[in-house]
Protein backbone atom coordinates (compact mmCIF):
# COMPACT_ATOMS: atom_id res chain seq x y z
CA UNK A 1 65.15 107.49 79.03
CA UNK A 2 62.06 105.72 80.83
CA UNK A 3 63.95 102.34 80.95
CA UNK A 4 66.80 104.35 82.64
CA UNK A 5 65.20 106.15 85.13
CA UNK A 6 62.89 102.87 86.15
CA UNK A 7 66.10 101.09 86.39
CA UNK A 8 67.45 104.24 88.87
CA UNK A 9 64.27 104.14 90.19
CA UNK A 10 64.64 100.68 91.02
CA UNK A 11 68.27 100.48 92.56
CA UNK A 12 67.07 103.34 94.91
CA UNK A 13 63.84 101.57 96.12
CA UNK A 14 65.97 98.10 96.59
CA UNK A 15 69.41 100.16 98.50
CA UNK A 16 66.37 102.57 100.87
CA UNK A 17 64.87 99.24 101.26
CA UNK A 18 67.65 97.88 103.04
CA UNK A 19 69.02 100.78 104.43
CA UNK A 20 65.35 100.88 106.25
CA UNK A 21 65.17 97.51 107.14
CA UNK A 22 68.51 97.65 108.81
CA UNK A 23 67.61 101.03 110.57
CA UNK A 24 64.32 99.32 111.50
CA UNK A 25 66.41 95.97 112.77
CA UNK A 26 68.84 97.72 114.46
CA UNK A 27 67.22 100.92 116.48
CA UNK A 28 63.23 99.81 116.62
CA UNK A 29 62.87 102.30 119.27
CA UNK A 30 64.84 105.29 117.95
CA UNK A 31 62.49 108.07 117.52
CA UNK A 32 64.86 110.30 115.68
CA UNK A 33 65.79 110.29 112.27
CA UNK A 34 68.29 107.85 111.86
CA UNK A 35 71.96 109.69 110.36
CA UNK A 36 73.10 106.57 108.86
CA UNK A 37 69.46 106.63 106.82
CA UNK A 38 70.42 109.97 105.74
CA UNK A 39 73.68 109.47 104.54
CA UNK A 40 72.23 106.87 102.59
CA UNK A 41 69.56 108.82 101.36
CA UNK A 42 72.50 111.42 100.10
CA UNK A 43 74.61 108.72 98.36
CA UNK A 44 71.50 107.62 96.58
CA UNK A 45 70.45 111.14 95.43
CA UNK A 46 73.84 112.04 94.32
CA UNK A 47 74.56 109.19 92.39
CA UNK A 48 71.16 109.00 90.90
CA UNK A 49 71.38 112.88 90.23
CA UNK A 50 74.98 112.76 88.50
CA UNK A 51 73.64 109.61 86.25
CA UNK A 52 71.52 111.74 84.55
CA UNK A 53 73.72 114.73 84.30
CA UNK A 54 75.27 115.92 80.98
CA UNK A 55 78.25 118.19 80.90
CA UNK A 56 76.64 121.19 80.82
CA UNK A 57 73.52 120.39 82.41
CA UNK A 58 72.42 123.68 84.55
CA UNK A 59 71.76 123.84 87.99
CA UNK A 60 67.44 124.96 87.28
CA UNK A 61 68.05 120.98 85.41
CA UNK A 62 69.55 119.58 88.65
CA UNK A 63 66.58 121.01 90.77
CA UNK A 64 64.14 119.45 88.46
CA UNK A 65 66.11 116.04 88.71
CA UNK A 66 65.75 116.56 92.45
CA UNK A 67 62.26 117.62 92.84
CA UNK A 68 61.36 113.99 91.02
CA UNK A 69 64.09 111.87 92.96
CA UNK A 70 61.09 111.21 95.44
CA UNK A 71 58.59 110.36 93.34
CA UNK A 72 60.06 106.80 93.18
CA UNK A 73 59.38 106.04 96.58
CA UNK A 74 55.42 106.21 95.92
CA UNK A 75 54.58 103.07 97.35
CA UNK A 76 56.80 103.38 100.61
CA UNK A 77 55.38 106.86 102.09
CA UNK A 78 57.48 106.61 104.78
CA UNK A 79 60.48 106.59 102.73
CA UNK A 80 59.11 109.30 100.55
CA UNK A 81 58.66 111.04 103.63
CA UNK A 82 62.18 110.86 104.72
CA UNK A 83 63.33 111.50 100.94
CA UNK A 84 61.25 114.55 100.72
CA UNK A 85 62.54 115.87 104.38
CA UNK A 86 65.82 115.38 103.50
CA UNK A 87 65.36 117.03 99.79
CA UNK A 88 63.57 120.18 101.87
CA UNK A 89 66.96 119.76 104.31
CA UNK A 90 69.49 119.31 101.52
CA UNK A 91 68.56 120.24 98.40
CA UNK A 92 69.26 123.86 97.43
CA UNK A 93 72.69 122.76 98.98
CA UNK A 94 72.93 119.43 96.61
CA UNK A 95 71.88 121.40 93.55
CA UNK A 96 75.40 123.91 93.80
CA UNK A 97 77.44 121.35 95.08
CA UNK A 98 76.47 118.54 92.41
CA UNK A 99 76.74 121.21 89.89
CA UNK A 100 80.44 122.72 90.88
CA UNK A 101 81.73 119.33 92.25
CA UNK A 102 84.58 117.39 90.36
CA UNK A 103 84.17 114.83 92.95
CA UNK A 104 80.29 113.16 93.57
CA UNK A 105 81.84 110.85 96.47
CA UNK A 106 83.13 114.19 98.21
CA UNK A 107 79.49 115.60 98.34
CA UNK A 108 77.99 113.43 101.18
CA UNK A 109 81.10 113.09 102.72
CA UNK A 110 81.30 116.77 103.82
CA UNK A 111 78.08 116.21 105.91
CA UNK A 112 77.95 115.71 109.65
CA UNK A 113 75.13 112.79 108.94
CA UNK A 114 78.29 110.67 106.57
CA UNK A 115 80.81 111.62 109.84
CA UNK A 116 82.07 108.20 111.50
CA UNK A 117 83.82 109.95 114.51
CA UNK A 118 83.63 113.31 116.24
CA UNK A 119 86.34 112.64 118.64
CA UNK A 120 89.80 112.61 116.56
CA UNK A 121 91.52 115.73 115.12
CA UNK A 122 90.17 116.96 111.56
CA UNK A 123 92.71 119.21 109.03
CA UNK A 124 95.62 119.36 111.52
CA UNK A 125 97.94 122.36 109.86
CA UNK A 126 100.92 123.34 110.89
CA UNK A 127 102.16 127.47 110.90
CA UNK A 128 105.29 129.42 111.22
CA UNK A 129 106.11 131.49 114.54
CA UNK A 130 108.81 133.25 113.48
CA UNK A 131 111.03 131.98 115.83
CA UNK A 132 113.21 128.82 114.65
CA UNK A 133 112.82 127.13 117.94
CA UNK A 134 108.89 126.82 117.70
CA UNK A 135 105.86 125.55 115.26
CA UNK A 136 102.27 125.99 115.37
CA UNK A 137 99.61 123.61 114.63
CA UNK A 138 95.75 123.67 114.75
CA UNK A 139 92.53 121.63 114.18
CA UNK A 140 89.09 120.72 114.45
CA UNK A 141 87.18 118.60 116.46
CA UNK A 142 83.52 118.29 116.13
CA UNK A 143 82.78 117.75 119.73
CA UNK A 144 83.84 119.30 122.51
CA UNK A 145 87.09 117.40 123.61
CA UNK A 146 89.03 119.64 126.82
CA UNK A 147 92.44 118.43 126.30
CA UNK A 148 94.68 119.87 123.05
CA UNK A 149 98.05 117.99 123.03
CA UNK A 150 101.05 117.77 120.21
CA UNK A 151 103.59 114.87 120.58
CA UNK A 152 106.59 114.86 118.68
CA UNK A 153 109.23 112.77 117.49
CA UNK A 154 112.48 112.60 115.43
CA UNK A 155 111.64 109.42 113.50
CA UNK A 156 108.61 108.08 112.09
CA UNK A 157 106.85 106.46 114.67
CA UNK A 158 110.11 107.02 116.90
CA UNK A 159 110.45 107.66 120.43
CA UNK A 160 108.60 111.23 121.34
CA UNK A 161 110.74 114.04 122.30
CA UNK A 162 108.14 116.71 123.20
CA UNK A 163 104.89 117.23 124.07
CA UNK A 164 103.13 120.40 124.35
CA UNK A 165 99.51 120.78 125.11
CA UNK A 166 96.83 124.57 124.06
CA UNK A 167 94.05 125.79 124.03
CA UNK A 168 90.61 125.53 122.50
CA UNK A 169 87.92 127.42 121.41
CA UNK A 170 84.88 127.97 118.77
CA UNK A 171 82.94 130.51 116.84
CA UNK A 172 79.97 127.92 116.09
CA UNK A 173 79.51 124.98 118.69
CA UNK A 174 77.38 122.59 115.91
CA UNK A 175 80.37 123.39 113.86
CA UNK A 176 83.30 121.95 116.06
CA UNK A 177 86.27 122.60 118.30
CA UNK A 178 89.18 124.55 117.22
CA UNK A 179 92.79 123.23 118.81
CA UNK A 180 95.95 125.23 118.92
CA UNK A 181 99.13 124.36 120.57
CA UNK A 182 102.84 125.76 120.35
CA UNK A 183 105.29 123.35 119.93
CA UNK A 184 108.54 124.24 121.78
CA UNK A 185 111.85 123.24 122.46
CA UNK A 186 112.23 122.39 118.60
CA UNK A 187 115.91 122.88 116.73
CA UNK A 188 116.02 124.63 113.42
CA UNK A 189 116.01 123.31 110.20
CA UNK A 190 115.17 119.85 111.49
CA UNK A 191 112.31 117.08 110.45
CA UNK A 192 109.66 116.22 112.83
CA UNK A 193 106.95 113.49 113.01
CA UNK A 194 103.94 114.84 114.73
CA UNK A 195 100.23 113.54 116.09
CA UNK A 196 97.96 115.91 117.66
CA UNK A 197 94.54 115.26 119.69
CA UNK A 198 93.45 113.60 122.65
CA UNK A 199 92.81 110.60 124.82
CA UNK A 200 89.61 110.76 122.83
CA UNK A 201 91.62 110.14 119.41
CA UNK A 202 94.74 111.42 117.85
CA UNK A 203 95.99 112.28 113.89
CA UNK A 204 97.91 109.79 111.82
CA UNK A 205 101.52 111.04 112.35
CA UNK A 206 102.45 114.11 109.44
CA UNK A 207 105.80 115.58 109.37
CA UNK A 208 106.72 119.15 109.13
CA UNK A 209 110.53 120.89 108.87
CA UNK A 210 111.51 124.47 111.38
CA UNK A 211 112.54 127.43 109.95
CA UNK A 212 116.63 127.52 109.95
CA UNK A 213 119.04 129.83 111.66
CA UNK A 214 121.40 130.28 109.52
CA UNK A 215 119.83 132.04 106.26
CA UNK A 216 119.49 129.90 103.42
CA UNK A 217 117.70 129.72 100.10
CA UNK A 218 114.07 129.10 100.01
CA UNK A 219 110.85 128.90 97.90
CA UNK A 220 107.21 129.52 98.70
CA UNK A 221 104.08 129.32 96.91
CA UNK A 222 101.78 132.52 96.41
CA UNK A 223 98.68 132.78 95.53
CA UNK A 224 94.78 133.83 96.71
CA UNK A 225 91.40 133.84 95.60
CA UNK A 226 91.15 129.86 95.85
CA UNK A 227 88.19 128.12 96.87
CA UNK A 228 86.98 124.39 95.95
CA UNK A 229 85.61 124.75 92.84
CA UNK A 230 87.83 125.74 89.87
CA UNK A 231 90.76 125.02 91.96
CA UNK A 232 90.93 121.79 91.11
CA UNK A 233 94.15 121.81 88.79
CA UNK A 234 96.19 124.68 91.80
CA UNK A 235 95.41 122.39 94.27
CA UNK A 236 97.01 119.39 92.35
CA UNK A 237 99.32 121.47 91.68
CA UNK A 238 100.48 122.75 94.84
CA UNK A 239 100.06 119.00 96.79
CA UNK A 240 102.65 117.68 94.13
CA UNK A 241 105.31 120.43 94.47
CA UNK A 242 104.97 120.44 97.93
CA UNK A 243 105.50 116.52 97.82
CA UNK A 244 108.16 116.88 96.06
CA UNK A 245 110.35 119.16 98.17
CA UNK A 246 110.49 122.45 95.40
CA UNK A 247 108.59 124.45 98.07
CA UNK A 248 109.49 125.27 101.71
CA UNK A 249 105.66 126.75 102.49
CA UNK A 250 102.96 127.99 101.35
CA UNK A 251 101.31 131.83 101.22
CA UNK A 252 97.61 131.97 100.87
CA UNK A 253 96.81 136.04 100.20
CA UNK A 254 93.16 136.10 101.61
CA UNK A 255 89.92 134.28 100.15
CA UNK A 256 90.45 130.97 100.93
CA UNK A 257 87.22 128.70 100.68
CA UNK A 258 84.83 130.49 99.80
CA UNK A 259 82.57 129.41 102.01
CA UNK A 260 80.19 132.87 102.09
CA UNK A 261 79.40 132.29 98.47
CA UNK A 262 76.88 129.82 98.19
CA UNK A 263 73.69 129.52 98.39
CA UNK A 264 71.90 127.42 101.12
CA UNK A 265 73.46 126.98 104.82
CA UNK A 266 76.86 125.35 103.86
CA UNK A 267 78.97 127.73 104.94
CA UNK A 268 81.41 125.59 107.61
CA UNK A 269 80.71 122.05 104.89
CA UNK A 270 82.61 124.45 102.17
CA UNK A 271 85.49 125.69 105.13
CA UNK A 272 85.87 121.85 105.94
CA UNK A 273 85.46 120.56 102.18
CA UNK A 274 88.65 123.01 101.18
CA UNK A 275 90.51 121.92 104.17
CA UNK A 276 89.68 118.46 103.55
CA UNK A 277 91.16 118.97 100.02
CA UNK A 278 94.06 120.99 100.63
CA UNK A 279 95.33 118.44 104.04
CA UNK A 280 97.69 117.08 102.50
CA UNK A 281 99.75 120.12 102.04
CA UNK A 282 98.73 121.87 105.23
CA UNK A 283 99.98 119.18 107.55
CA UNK A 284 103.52 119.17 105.75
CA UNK A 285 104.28 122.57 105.18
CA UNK A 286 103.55 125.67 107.28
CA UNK A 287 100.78 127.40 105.76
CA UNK A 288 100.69 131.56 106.49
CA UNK A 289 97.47 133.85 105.53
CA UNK A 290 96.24 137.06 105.39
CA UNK A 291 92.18 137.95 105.40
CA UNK A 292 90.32 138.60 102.53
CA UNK A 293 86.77 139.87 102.33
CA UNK A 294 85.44 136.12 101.71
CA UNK A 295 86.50 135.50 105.13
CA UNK A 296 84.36 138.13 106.57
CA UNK A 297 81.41 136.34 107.26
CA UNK A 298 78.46 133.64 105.85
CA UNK A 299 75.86 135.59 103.70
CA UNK A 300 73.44 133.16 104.34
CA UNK A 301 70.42 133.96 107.30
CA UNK A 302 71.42 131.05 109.38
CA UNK A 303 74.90 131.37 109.58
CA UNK A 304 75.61 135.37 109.41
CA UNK A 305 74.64 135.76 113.17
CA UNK A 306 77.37 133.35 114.34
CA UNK A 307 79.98 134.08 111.86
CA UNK A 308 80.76 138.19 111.40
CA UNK A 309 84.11 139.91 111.72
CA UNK A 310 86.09 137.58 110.36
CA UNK A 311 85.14 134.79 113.13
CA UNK A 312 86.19 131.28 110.61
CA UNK A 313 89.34 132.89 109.55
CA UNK A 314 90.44 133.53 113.42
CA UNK A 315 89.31 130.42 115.21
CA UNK A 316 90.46 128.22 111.71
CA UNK A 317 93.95 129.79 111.80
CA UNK A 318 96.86 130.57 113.98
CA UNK A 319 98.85 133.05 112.75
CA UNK A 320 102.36 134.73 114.80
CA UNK A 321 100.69 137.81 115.88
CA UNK A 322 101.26 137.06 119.34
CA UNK A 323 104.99 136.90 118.37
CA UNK A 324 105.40 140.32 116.28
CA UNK A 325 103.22 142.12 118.54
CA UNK A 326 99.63 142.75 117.55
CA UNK A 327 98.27 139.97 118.94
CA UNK A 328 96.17 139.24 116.39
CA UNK A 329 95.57 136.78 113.27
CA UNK A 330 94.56 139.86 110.63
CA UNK A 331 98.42 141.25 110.39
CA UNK A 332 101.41 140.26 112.10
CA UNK A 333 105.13 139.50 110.74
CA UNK A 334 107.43 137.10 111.16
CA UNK A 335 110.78 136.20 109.87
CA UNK A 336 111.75 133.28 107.81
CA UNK A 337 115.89 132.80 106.81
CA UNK A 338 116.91 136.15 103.96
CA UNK A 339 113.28 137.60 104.51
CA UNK A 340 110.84 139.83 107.22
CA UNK A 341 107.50 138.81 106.08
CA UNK A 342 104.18 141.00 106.74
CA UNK A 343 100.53 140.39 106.63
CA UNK A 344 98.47 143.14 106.28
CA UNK A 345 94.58 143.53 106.39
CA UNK A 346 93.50 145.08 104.03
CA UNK A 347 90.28 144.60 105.42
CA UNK A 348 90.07 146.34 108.05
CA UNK A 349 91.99 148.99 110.45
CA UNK A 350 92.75 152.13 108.03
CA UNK A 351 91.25 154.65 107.39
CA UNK A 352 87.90 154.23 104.55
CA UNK A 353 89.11 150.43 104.71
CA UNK A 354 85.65 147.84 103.59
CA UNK A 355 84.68 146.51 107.04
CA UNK A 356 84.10 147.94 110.43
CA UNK A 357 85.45 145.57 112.15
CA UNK A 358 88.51 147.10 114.32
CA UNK A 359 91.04 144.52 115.61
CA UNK A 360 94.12 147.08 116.65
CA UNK A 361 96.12 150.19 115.62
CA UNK A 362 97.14 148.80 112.23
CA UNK A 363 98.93 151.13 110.86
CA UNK A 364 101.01 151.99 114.03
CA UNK A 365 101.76 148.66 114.53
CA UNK A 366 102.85 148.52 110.66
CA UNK A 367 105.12 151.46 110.94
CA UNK A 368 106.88 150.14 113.85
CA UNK A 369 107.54 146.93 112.60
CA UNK A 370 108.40 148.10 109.00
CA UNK A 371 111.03 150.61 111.15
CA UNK A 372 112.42 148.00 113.56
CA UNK A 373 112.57 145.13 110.33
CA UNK A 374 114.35 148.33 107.76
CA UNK A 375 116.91 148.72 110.78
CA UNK A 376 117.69 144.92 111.66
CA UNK A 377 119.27 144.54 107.75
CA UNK A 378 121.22 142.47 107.04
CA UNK A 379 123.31 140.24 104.22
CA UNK A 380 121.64 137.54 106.39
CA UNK A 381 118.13 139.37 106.49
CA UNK A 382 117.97 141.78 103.19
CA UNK A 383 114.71 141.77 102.17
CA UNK A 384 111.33 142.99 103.31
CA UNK A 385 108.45 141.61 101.77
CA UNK A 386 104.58 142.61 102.52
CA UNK A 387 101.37 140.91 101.48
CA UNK A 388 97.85 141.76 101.79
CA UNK A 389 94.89 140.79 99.77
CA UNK A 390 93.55 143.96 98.24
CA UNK A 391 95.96 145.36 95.60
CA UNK A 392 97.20 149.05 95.40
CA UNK A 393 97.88 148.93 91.89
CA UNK A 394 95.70 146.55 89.63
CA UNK A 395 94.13 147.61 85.60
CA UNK A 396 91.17 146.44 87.52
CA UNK A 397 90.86 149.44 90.15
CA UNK A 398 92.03 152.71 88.39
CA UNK A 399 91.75 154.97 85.26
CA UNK A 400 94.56 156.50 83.59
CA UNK A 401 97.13 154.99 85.50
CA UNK A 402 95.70 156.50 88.97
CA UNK A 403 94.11 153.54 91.40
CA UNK A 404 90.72 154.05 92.23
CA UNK A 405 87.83 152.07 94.35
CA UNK A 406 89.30 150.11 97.13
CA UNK A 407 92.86 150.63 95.94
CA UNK A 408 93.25 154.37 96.30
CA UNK A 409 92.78 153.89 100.19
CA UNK A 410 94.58 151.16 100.66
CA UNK A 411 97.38 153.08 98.72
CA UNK A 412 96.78 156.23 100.73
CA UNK A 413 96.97 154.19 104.09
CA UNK A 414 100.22 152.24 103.37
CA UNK A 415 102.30 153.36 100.68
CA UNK A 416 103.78 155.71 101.91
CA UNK A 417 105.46 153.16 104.65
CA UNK A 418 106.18 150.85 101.97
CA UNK A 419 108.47 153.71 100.54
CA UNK A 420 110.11 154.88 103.91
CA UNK A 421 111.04 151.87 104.91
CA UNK A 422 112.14 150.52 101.73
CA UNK A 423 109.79 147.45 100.91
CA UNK A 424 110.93 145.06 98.10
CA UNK A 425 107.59 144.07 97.19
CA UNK A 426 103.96 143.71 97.99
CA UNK A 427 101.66 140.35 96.79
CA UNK A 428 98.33 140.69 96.67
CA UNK A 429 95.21 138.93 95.21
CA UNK A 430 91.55 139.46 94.95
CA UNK A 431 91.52 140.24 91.29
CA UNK A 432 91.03 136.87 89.79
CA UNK A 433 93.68 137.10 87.49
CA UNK A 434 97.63 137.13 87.53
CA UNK A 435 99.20 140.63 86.38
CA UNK A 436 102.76 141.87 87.13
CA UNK A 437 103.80 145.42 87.53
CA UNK A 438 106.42 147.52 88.32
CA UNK A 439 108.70 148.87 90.49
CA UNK A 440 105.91 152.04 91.14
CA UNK A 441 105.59 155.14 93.69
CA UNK A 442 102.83 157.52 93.74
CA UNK A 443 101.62 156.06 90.37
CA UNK A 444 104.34 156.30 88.50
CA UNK A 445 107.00 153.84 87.33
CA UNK A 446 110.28 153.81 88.76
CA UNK A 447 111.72 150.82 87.60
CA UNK A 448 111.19 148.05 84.54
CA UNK A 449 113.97 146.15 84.95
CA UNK A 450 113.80 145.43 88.97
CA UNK A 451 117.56 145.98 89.40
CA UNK A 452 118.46 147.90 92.65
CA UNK A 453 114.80 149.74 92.24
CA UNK A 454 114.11 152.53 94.82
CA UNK A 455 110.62 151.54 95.29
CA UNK A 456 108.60 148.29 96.02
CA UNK A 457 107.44 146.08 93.07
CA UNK A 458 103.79 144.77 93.09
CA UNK A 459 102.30 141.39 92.11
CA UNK A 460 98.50 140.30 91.85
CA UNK A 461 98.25 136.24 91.96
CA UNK A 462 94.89 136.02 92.55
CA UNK A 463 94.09 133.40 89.68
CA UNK A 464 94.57 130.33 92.19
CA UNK A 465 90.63 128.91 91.35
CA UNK A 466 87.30 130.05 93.35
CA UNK A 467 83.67 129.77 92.49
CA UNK A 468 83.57 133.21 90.53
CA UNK A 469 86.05 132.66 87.91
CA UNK A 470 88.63 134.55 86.54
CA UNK A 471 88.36 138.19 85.88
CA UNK A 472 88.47 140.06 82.49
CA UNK A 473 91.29 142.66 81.84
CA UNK A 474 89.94 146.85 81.36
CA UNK A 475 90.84 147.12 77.55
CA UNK A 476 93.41 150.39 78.42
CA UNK A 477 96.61 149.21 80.07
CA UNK A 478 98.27 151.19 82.84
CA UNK A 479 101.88 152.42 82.44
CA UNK A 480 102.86 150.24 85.18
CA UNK A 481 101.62 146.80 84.23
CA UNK A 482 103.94 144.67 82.75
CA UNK A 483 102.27 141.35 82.72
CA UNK A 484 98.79 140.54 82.08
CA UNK A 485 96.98 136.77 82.17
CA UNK A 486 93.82 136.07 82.68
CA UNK A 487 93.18 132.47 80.09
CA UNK A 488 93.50 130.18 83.23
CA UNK A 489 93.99 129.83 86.99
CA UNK A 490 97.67 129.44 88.10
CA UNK A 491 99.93 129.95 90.75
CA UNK A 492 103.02 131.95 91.56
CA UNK A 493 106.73 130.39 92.84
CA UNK A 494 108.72 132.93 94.54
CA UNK A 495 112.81 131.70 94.96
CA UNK A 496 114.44 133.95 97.75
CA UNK A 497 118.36 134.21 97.73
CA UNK A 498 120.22 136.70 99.32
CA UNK A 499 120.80 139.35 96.38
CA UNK A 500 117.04 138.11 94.47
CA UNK A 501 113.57 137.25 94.50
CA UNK A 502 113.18 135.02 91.34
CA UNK A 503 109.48 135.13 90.86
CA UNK A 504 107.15 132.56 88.67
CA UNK A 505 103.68 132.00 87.65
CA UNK A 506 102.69 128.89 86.41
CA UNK A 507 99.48 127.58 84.47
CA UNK A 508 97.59 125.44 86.64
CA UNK A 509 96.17 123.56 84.10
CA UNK A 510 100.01 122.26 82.41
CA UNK A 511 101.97 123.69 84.55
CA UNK A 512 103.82 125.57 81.64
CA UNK A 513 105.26 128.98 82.70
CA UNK A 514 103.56 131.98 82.01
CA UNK A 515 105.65 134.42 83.71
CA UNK A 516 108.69 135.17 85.30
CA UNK A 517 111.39 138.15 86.22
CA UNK A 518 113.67 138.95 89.39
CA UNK A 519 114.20 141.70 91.45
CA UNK A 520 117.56 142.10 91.82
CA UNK A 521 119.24 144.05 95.33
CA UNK A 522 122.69 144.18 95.42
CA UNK A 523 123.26 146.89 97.98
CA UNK A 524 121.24 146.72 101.61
């Protein structure tokens, strides 16, 4: 133990040595703290930290590890000066991060003081309209750049056929820029090869494919409550089947990084981290949303005053409210080939809902879209399908069979639409745990084997990962569930013809399927 931490002790004197030396050489007059110091001062840490870590060493161990990282630099105070700064800075941060992380060489990575270049586009992702003819795309820049273009071309690299320049804005200005522009002008069901940025610095080229006009069968991925840490296994999953063609997009049902739930002032380094993981499938296929309460705001001192009502989740995304009519990113619709999707908040805007924060006439704007979508049926349009991220049924919210808590006003707000106008089904999240359940109305079951059922079916996929972990099942079962999992995180496939929605839930971990049924609709 001694030989090893002299030996760690050792390497980290030798690499601050030369890290100072080269600050020193390079910048003799620079009076403040030198970033590229400090990223090397965090590579050094981490490594040293994760050296001594055992698999289940707590995080009270990893603050101990870090309290004596320091000592080491007794004979250079000016090092252990910096060290110590930077542990004061950085540490409560490195001590949840080092202890959750899969990844050490992610860690520093995520901090401004390891960023090369503030100028090019960060996470570009791409976003349906609702209209075949157009695309969305957003992202970040860390400083403040005042042109947002998209370019776009038929081939890779090819000629560009369109360009199309947005607007900016931001919730946080130490945080970054973020970009949104409309492409336009695009034909359906065609690939494109896309950059986005600036004179300043533009993406590497992604691809992305429009909606079509002519209906056609599709599949999407569902699932909420996701996070960075104990994702790791959905988000492998989800980058390889959307590499490999078997999905069309992706639906994220509220709580997507996480970011509130930490500890320490990392509340935009844990947005960026789970973009920075999840890129790859965000700048390929449109990626839709809904808020959940984890997007509400940063719990933390220094970032709650710059972050409330929803503020990450609205600059970070660009969702087709515009489009459908309530001009806003917490519920909108849009329509996508045999379906009319809806977002719902059920955050906000109802009546008892969990947070204050008012951005419209919900549930007015949720009748008349639900009335103008039931009407506009179709064999090339049959299905309506809703999702929000509270549920209204869930073992988790109710006794005897009747929801309770949060669900028994989100149930008294919207159900009754649901029934009216004749929605198929409703996905939600927020439990951390998959469960199925039946066609239901006003608690009780209507139908078990989804064929032609006269009310909407309800599915909770909220096992994709997150920082909490997965939720344990009440021991009594309502009448209405059919399905219950809860032994690992997964993720849900939903296959939309015109007469059914096949629906599957996977295992993250193998893959293997855990559950699957379809709702059947033979008659509009």
């Amino acid at each position: 133990g001694t030989m090893a931490m002299w030996k760690a002790a050792t390497l980290l004197v030798a690499l601050l040595c030369a890290v100072a030396y080269g600050a020193a050489l390079n910048a003799p007059k620079r009076m403040i703290k030198d970033p590229s110091l400090e990223c090397s001062l965090c590579q050094v840490v981490v490594s040293y930290v994760d050296k001594q870590l055992t698999t289940n060493t707590s995080q009270a161990e990893i603050v101990a590890i870090l309290d004596e990282v320091c000592i080491v630099f007794s004979s250079y105070p000016s090092l252990k000066k910096e060290c110590t700064n930077f542990i004061g800075n950085w540490g409560e941060a490195l001590s949840y991060l080092i202890e959750e992380e899969a990844s050490v060489t992610q860690i520093c990575d995520g901090f401004s003081f390891c960023r090369i270049n503030d100028t090019v586009p960060y996470f570009p992702h791409v976003a349906l309209t609702g209209n075949v003819n157009t695309m969305s795309v957003t992202w970040l820049t860390y400083s403040l750049i005042n042109e947002t273009v998209a370019k776009w071309s038929l081939s890779p690299g090819g000629p560009i056929v369109g360009t199309a320049t947005g607007t900016f804005s931001s919730y946080y200005a130490p945080g970054g820029y973020w970009h949104s522009v409309v492409m336009t002008g695009l034909k359906p069901a065609t690939k494109y090869f896309y950059i986005v940025g600036s004179n300043a610095g533009w993406s590497e080229e992604q691809s992305f494919v429009t909606a079509p006009a002519t209906s056609q069968n599709f599949s999407i991925a569902i699932y909420g409550d996701m996070g960075v840490h104990n994702s790791e296994g959905t988000t492998a999953q989800i980058k390889r089947i959307a590499k490999a063609g078997i999905i069309n997009w992706v639906y994220h049902i509220g709580d997507i990084s996480y970011g509130d739930d930490y500890p320490g002032n990392i509340y935009e380094y844990v947005w960026n981290q789970w973009f920075a993981s999840m890129n790859d499938v965000t700048s390929l296929l449109p990626y839709q949303t809904c808020p959940g309460n984890h997007e509400y705001s940063c719990q933390h001192p220094l970032c709650a005053p710059y972050s409330g009502n929803f503020a990450a989740y609205n600059h970070r995304f660009r969702m087709p409210g515009v489009e459908s009519g309530s001009n806003t990113n917490m519920f909108f619709s849009f329509d996508y080939s045999y379906a009319h999707f809806i977002s719902i908040s059920s955050e906000t805007d109802y009546p008892a809902c969990p947070f204050p924060s008012t951005f419209g006439n919900q549930l007015e704007w949720l009748e008349n879209d639900l009335k103008k979508a039931n009407a506009a049926r179709s064999a090339q349009r049959p299905w309506i399908i809703v999702v929000g991220h509270r549920p209204l049924y869930t073992s988790s919210a109710q006794e005897h069979g009747v929801p309770n808590d949060y669900a028994v006003h989100l149930q008294a707000a919207v159900e009754q639409l649901f029934y009216k106008y004749k929605v198929n089904i409703y996905f939600s999240g927020h439990v951390h745990n998959y469960e199925r359940l039946y066609a239901i109305y006003r608690n009780q079951v209507v139908s078990t084997n989804y064929i032609n059922p006269n009310a909407t079916a309800y599915v909770i996929s909220g096992a994709a990962g997150c920082i909490e972990g997965l939720e344990v099942f009440p021991k009594d079962i309502p009448s209405w569930s059919a399905n219950r999992y809860n032994a690992t995180e997964g993720y849900g496939i939903l296959d939309v013809s015109p007469t059914t929605l096949g629906w599957k839930f996977y295992r993250s971990t193998d893959n293997g399927l855990q559950d699957s049924f379809t709702l059947t609709k033979t008659r509009l």
